[in-house]
Protein backbone atom coordinates (compact mmCIF):
# COMPACT_ATOMS: atom_id res chain seq x y z
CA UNK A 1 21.35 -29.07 -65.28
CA UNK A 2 21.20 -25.21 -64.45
CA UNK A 3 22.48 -24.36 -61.07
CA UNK A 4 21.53 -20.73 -60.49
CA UNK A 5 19.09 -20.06 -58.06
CA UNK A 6 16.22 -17.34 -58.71
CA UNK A 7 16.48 -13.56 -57.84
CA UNK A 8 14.20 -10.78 -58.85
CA UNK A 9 15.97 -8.15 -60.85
CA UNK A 10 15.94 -4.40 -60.11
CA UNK A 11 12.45 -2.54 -61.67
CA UNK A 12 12.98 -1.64 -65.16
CA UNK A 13 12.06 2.17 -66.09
CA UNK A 14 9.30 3.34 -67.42
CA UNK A 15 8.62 3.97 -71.63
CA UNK A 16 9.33 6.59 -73.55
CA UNK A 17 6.69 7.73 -76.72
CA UNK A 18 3.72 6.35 -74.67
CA UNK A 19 0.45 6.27 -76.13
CA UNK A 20 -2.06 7.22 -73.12
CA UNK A 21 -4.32 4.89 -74.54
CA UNK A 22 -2.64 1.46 -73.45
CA UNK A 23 -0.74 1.24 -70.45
CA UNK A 24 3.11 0.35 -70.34
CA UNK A 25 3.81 -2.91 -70.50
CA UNK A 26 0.56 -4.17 -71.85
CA UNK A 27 -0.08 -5.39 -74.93
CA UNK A 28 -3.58 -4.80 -77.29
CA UNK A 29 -5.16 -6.57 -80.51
CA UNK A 30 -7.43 -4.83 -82.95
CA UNK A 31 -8.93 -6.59 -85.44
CA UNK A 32 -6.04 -8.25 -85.97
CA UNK A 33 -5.30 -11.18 -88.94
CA UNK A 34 -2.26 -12.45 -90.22
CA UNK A 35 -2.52 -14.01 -94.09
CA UNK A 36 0.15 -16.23 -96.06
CA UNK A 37 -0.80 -16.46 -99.66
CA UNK A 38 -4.44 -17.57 -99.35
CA UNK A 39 -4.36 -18.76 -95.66
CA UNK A 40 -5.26 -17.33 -92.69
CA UNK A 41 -2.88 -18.22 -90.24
CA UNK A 42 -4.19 -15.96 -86.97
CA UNK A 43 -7.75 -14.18 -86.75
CA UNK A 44 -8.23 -11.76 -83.06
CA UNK A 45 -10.51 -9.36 -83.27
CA UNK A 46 -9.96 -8.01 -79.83
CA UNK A 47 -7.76 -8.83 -77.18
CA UNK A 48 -5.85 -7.23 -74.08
CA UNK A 49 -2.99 -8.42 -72.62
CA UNK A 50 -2.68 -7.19 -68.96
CA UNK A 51 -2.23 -9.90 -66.73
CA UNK A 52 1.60 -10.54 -65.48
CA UNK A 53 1.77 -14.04 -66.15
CA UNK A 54 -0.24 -15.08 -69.56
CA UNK A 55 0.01 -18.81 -71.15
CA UNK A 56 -0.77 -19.72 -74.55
CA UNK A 57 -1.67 -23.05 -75.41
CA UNK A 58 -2.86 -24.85 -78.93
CA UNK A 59 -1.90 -27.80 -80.89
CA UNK A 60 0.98 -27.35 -83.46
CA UNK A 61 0.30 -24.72 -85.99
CA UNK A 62 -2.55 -23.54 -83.88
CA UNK A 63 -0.91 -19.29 -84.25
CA UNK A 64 0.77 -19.37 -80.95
CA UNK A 65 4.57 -18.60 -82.78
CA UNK A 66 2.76 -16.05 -84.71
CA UNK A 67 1.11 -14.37 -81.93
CA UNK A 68 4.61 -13.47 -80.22
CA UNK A 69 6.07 -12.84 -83.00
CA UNK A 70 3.30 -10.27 -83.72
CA UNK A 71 3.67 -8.76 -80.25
CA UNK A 72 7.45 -8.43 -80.55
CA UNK A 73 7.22 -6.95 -84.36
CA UNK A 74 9.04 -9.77 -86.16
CA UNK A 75 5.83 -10.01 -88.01
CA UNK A 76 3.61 -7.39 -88.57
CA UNK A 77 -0.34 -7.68 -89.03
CA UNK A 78 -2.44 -7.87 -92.72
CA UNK A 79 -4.79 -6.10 -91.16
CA UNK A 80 -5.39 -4.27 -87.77
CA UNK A 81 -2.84 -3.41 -85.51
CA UNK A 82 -1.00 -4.70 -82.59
CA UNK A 83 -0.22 -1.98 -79.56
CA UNK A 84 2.33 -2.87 -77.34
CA UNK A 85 3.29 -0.75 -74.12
CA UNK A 86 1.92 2.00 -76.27
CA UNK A 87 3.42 1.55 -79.15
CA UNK A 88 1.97 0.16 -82.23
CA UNK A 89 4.39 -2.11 -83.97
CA UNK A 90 4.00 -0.96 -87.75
CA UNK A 91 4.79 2.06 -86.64
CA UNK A 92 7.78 1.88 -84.26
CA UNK A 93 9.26 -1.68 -84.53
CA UNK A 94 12.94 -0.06 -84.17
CA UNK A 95 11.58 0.91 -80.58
CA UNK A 96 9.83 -2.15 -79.39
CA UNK A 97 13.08 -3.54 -78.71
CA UNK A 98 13.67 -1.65 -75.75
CA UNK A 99 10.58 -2.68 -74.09
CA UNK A 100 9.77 -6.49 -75.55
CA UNK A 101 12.41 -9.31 -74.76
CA UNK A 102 12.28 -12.81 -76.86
CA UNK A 103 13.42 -16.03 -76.02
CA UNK A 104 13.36 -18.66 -78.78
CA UNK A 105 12.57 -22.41 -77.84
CA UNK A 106 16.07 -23.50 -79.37
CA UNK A 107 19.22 -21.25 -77.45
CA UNK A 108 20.85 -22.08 -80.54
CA UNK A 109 18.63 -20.20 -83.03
CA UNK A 110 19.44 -16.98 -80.34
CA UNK A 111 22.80 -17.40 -79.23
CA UNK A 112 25.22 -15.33 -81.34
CA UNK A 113 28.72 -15.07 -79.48
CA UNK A 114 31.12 -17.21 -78.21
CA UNK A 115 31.45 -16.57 -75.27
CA UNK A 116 28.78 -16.09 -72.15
CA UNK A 117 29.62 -12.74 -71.21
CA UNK A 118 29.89 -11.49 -74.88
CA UNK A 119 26.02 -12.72 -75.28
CA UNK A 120 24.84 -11.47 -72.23
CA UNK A 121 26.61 -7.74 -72.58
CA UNK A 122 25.53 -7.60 -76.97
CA UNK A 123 22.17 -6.01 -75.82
CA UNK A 124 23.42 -3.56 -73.71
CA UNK A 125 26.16 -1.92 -75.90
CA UNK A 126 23.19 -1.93 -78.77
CA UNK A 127 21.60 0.60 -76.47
CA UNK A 128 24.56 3.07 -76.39
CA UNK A 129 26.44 1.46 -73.40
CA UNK A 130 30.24 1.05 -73.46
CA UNK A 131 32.06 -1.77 -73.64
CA UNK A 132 33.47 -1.47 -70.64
CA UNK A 133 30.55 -1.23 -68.72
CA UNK A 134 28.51 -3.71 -70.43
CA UNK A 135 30.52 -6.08 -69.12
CA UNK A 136 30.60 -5.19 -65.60
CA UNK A 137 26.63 -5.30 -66.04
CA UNK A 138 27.08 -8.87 -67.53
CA UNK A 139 28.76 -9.47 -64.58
CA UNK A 140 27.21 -8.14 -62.23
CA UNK A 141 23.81 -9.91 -63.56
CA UNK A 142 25.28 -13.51 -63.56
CA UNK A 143 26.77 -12.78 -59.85
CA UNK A 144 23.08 -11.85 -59.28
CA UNK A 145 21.89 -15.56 -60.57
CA UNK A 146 24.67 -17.52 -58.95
CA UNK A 147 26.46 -17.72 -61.99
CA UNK A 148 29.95 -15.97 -60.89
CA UNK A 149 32.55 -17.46 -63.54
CA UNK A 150 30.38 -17.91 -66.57
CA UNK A 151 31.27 -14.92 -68.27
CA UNK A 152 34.32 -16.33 -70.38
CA UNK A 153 32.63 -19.67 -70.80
CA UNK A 154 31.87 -21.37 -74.46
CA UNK A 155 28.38 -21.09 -74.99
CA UNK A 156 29.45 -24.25 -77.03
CA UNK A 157 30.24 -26.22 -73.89
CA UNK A 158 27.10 -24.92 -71.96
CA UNK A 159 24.50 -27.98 -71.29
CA UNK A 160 21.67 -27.26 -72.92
CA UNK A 161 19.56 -26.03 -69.50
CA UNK A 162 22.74 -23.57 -69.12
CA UNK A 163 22.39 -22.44 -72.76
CA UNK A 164 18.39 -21.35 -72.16
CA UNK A 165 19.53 -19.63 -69.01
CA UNK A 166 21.79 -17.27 -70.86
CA UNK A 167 19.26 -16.87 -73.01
CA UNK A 168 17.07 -15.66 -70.83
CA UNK A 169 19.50 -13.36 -68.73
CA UNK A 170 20.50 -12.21 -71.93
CA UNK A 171 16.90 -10.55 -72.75
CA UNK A 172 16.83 -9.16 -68.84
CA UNK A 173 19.93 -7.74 -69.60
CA UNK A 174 18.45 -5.05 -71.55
CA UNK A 175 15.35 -4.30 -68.60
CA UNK A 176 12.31 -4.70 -71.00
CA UNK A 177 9.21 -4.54 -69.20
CA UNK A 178 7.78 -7.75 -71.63
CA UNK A 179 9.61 -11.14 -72.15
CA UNK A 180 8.21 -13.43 -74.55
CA UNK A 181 8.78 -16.65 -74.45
CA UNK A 182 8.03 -19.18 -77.58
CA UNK A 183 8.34 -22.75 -75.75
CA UNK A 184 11.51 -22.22 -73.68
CA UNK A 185 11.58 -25.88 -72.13
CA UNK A 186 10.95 -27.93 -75.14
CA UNK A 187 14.53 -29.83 -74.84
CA UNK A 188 14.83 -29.89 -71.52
CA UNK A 189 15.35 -32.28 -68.64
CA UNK A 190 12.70 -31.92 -65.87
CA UNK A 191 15.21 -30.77 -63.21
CA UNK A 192 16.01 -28.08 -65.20
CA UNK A 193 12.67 -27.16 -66.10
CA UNK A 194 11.81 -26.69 -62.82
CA UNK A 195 15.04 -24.61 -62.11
CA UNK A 196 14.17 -22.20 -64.75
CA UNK A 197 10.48 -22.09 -64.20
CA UNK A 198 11.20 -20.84 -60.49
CA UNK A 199 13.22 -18.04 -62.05
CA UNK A 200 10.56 -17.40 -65.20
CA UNK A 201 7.96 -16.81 -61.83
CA UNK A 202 10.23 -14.48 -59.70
CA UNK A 203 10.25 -11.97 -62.54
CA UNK A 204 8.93 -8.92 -62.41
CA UNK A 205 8.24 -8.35 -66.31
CA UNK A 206 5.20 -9.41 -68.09
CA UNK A 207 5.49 -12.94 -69.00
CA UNK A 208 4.05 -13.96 -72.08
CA UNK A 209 4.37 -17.99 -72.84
CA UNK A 210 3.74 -20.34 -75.76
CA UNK A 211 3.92 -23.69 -73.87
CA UNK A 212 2.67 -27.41 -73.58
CA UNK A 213 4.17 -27.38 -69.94
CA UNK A 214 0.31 -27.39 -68.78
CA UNK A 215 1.80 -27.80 -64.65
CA UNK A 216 3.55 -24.70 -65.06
CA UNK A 217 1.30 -22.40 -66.97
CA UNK A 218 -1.47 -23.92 -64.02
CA UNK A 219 -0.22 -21.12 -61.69
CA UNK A 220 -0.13 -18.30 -64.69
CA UNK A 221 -2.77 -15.62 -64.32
CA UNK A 222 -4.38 -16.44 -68.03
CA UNK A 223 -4.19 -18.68 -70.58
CA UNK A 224 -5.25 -18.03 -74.16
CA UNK A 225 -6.03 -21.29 -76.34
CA UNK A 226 -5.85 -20.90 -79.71
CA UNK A 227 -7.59 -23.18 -82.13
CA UNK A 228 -6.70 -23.24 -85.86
CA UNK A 229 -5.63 -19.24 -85.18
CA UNK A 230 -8.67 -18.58 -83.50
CA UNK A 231 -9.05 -17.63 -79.59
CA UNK A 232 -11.00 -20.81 -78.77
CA UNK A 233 -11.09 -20.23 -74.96
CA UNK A 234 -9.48 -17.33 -73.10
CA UNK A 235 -9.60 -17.28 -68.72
CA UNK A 236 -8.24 -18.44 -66.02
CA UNK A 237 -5.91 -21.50 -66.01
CA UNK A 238 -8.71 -23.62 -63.91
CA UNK A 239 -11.16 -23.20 -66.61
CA UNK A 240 -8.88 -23.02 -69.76
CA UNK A 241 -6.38 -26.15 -69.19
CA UNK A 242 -8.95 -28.99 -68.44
CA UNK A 243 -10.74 -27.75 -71.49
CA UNK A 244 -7.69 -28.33 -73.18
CA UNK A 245 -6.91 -31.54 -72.18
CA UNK A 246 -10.20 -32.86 -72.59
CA UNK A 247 -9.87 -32.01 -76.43
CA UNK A 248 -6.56 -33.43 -76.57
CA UNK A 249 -7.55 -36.69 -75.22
CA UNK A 250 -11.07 -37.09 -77.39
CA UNK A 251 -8.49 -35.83 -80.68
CA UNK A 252 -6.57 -38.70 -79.71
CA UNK A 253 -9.10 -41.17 -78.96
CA UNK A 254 -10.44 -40.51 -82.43
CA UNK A 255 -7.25 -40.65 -83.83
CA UNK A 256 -6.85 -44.58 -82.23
CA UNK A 257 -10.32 -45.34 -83.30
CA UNK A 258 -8.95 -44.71 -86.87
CA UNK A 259 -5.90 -45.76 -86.79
C-alpha cells in the first residue's frame, strides 16, 4: 500500500510557441478520426478540453487509449488535427513533451531504471538539467510526498501501489501543465486507490482520465463517454455516469438473457 500523503506541487510555467488560438493547457479536436486498415477506431468532430478534472469512460475498445494517446502525440490523427496547449501535435510532437505528462495503467510498461531516484530524475536531465541537480530535484520531490528514502530503492521491490506512485511523480517531475492518465488503478488494492486518488485531486495540472473507477471520476468536472469511438454523451458527471451504468446493466442483462 502507498504511504505518501498528498501535497500540491509548485505552479508549473507557462508555454513557449503558443498558438493564441487555444489557451495553455487546454486541449482541442477538429474533425478529428483515427483509421487502422479499413476501421475506424475514433470519430470527434469537435471537442474542447478545458475543464481541470475530465473523465473518460466506455466499454473496452470504445477509443478511450486512443484518445490520450492522440492528445499526447503517440498517435497522430488520419484526418484533422489535435491542438494541445497550443500546439498542434503533427506539427510539434518533439515539444508536447514538455507540456503533456503520461501515465500508463501498468508501471511496468513505464518504468525504465532501476532504481527510484534514477526514474524520477530521467525526465529532468532530458530537459538539459544536470545530473547533479536532477537528483536533488528527485529528492526534493519525494521529501515533498513523504517519500524521504526511496530514492535508491528497486523499483523491482516496490509494491505495486508504490510502483504507480513513482510513476506518477515521475511525470510531475518534469512540471507539465497536462497529465494523462490511461487507467492508473486497474491493479490496485482499494486502499491504495484511494491514497493515490487523493493525490491525482490535489494537483494542480489538467487531469485527463481513462477510467472504470466511476466513484472517483463522480467528483471530476466532465466526463466524456465514448461509444464504439464515438462521443456518445459528454457533461457533467451527474448526468454522464448514471447514463453509463444504466447501459452497462441493460448490455448485461441482455447478455444473461442469451447466455
Amino acid at each position: 500500500m502507498v504511504r505518501c500523503m498528498s501535497s500540491v506541487l509548485q505552479e508549473v510555467p507557462s508555454a513557449a510557441g503558443i498558438n493564441e488560438s487555444v489557451p495553455v493547457g487546454k486541449i482541442a479536436f477538429e474533425s478529428v478520426e483515427v483509421w487502422r486498415a479499413n476501421r475506424q477506431l475514433l470519430s470527434v468532430p469537435a471537442l474542447h478540453l478545458d475543464a481541470q478534472r475530465i473523465g473518460v469512460i466506455g466499454d473496452n475498445g470504445s477509443g478511450k487509449s486512443t484518445m490520450l494517446r492522440l492528445i499526447n502525440g503517440l498517435l497522430l490523427p488520419s484526418r484533422g488535427r489535435v491542438v494541445v496547449a497550443g500546439l498542434e501535435t503533427a506539427r510539434h510532437r518533439k515539444e508536447l513533451p514538455a507540456h503533456v505528462g503520461f501515465v500508463f495503467q501498468n508501471p511496468d510498461h513505464q518504468l525504465i531504471f532501476p532504481t527510484v531516484g534514477e526514474e524520477i530524475a530521467f525526465g529532468l536531465t532530458e530537459r538539459g538539467m544536470s545530473g547533479r541537480q536532477a537528483r536533488q530535484q528527485a529528492l526534493a520531490l519525494l521529501e515533498q510526498h513523504g517519500c524521504t528514502g526511496w530514492a535508491d530503492r528497486n523499483v523491482n521491490e516496490l509494491s505495486g501501489g508504490q510502483k504507480q506512485l513513482v510513476c506518477i511523480l515521475a511525470v510531475l517531475a518534469t512540471e507539465p501543465s497536462i497529465v494523462l492518465m490511461d487507467e492508473p488503478f486497474s491493479s490496485l488494492d482499494l486502499p491504495t486507490r484511494f491514497v493515490l486518488s487523493r493525490k491525482i485531486m490535489n494537483l494542480p495540472q489538467q487531469i485527463v482520465m481513462a477510467s472504470h473507477d466511476l466513484e472517483l471520476l463522480a467528483r471530476f468536472d466532465r466526463v466524456i463517454w465514448l461509444d464504439a469511438g464515438r462521443i456518445r454523451l459528454d457533461g457533467s458527471p451527474a448526468d454522464v455516469l448514471p447514463a453509463y451504468r444504466g447501459h452497462a446493466m441493460m448490455a448485461a442483462e441482455a447478455d444473461l438473457v442469451t447466455a
